[in-house]
N, C-alpha and C. Protein backbone atom coordinates (compact mmCIF):
# COMPACT_ATOMS: atom_id res chain seq x y z
N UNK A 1 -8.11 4.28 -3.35
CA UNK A 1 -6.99 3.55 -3.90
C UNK A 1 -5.79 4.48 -3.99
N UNK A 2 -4.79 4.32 -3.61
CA UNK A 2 -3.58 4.45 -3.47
C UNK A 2 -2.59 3.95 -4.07
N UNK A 3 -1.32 4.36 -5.13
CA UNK A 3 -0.87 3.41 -5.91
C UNK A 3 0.33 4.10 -6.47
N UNK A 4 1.45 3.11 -6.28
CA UNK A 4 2.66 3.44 -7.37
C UNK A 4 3.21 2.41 -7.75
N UNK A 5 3.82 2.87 -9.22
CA UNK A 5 4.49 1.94 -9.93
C UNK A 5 5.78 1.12 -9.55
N UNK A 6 6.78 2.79 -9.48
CA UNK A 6 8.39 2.15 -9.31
C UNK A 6 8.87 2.84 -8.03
N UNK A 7 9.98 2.32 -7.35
CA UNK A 7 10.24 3.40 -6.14
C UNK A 7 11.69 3.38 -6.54
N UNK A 8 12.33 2.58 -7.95
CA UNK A 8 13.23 2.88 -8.53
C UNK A 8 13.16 4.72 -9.18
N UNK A 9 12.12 4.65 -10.01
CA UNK A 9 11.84 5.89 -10.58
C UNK A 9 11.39 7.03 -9.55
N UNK A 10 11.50 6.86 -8.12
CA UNK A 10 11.53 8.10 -7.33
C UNK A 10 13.11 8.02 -6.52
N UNK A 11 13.66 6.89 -6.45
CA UNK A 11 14.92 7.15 -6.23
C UNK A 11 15.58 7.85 -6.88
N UNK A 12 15.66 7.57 -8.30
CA UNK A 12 16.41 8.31 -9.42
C UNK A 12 16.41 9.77 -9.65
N UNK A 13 15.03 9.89 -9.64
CA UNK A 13 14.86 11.31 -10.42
C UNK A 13 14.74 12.46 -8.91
N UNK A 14 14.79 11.76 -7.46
CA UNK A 14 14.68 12.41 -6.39
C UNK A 14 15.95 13.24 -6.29
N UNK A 15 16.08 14.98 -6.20
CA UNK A 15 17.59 15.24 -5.46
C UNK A 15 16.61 15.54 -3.86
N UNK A 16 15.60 15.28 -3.56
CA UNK A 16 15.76 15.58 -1.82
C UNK A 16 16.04 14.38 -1.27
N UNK A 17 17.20 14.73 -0.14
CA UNK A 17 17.82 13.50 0.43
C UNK A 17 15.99 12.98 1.24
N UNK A 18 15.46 13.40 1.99
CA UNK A 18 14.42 12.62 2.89
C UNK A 18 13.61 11.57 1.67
N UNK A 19 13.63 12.12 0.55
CA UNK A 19 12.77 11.70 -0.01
C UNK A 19 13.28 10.15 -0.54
N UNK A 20 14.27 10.22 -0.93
CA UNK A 20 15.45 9.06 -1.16
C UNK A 20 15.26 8.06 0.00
N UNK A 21 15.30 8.38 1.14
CA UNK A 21 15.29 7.59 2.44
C UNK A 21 13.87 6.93 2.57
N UNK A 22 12.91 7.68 2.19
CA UNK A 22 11.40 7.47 2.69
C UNK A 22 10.82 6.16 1.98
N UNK A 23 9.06 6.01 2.57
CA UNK A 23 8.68 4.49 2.44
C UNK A 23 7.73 4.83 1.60
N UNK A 24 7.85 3.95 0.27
CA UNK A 24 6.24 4.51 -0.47
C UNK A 24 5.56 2.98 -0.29
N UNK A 25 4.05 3.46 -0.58
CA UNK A 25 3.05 2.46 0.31
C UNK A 25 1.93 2.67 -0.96
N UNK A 26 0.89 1.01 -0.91
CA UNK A 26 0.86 1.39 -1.77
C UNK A 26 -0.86 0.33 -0.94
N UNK A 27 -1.90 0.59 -1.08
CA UNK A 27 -3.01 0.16 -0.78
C UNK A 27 -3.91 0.18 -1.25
N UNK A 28 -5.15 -0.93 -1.69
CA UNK A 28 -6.34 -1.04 -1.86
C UNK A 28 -7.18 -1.68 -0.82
N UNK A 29 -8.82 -1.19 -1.00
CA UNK A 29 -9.36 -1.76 0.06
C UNK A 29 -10.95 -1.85 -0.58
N UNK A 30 -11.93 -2.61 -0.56
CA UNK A 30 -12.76 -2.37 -0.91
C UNK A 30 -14.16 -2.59 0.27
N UNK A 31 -15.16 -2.12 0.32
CA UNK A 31 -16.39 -2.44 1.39
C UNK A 31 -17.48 -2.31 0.72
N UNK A 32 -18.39 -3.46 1.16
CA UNK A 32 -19.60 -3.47 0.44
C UNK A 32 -20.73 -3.68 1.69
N UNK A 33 -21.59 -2.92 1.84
CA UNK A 33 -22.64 -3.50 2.85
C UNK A 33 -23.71 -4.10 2.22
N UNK A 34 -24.21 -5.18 3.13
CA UNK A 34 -25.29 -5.91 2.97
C UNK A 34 -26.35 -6.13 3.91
N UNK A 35 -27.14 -6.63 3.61
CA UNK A 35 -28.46 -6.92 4.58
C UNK A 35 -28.27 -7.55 5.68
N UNK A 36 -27.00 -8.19 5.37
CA UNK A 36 -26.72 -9.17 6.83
C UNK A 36 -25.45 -8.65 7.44
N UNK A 37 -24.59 -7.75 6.71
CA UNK A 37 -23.49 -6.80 7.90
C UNK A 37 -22.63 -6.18 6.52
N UNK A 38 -21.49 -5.98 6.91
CA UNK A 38 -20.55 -5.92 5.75
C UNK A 38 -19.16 -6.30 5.43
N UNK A 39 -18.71 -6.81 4.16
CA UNK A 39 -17.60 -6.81 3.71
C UNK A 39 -16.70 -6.22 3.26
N UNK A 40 -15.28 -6.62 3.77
CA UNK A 40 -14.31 -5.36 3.55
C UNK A 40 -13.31 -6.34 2.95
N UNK A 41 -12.65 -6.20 2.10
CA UNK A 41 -11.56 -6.72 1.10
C UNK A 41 -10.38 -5.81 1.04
N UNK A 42 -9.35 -6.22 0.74
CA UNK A 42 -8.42 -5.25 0.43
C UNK A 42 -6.79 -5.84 0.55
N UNK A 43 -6.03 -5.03 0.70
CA UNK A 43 -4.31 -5.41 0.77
C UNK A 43 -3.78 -4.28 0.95
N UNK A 44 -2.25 -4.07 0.98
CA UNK A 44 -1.60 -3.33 1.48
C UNK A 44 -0.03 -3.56 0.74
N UNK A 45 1.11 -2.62 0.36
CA UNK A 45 2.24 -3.07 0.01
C UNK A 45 3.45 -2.01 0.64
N UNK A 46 4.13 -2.08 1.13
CA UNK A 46 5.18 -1.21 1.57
C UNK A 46 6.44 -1.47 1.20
N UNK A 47 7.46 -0.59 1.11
CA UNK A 47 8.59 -0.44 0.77
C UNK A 47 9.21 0.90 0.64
N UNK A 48 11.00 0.18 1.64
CA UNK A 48 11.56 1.57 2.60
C UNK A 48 12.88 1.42 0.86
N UNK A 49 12.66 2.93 0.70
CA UNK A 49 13.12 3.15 -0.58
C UNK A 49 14.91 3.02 -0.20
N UNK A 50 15.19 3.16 1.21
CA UNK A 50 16.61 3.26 1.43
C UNK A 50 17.66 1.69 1.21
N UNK A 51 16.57 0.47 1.66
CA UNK A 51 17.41 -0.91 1.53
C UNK A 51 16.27 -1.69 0.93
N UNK A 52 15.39 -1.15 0.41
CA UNK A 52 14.62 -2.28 -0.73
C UNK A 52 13.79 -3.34 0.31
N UNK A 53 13.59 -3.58 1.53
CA UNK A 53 12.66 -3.47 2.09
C UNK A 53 11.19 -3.73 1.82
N UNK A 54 11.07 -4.95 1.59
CA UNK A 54 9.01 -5.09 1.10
C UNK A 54 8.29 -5.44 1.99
N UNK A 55 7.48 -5.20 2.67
CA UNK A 55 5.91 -5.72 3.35
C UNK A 55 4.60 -5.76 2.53
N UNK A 56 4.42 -6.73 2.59
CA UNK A 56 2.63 -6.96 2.08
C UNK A 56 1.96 -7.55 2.82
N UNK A 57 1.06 -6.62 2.46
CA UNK A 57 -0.75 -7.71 3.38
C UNK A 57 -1.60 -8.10 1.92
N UNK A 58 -1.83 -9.32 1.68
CA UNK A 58 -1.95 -9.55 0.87
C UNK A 58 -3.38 -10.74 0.93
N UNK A 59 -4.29 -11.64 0.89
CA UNK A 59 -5.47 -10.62 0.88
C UNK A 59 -5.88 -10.31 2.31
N UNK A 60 -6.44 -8.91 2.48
CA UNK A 60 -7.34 -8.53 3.69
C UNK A 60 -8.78 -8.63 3.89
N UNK A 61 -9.37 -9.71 4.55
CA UNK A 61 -10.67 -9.58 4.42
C UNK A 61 -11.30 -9.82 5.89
N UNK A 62 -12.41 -9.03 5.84
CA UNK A 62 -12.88 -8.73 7.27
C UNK A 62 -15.08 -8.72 6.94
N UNK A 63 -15.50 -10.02 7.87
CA UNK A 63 -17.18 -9.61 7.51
C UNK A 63 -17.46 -9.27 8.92
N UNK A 64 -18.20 -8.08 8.99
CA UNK A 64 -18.94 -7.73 10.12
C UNK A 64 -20.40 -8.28 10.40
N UNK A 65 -21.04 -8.52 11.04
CA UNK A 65 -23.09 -8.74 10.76
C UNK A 65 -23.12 -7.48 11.54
């Protein structure tokens, strides 16, 4: 798991310019195997800290046998 709160509060308190510009990302994923294959759950959230910018994958689910 992967995770942040604000990308206000890394704008602010950032003085490196790249860092100001950059994308914080933010992901969960979970997998469980079973007798008959396995399950994978999860999501995804992105955002480019320069124009506010959101992507989500929102739910991800995948069964293998």
């Amino acid at each position: 798991m992967d995770f942040a709160t604000s990308a206000r509060v890394i704008e602010r308190n950032s003085i490196d310019p790249y860092l100001q510009t950059a994308t914080l990302r933010s992901s969960l994923n979970f997998n469980k195997q079973f007798d008959w294959g396995t399950l994978s759950a999860g999501g995804s959230r992105s955002q480019n800290l320069s124009d506010g910018l959101v992507q989500q994958e929102l739910p991800s689910l995948q069964i293998t046998p």
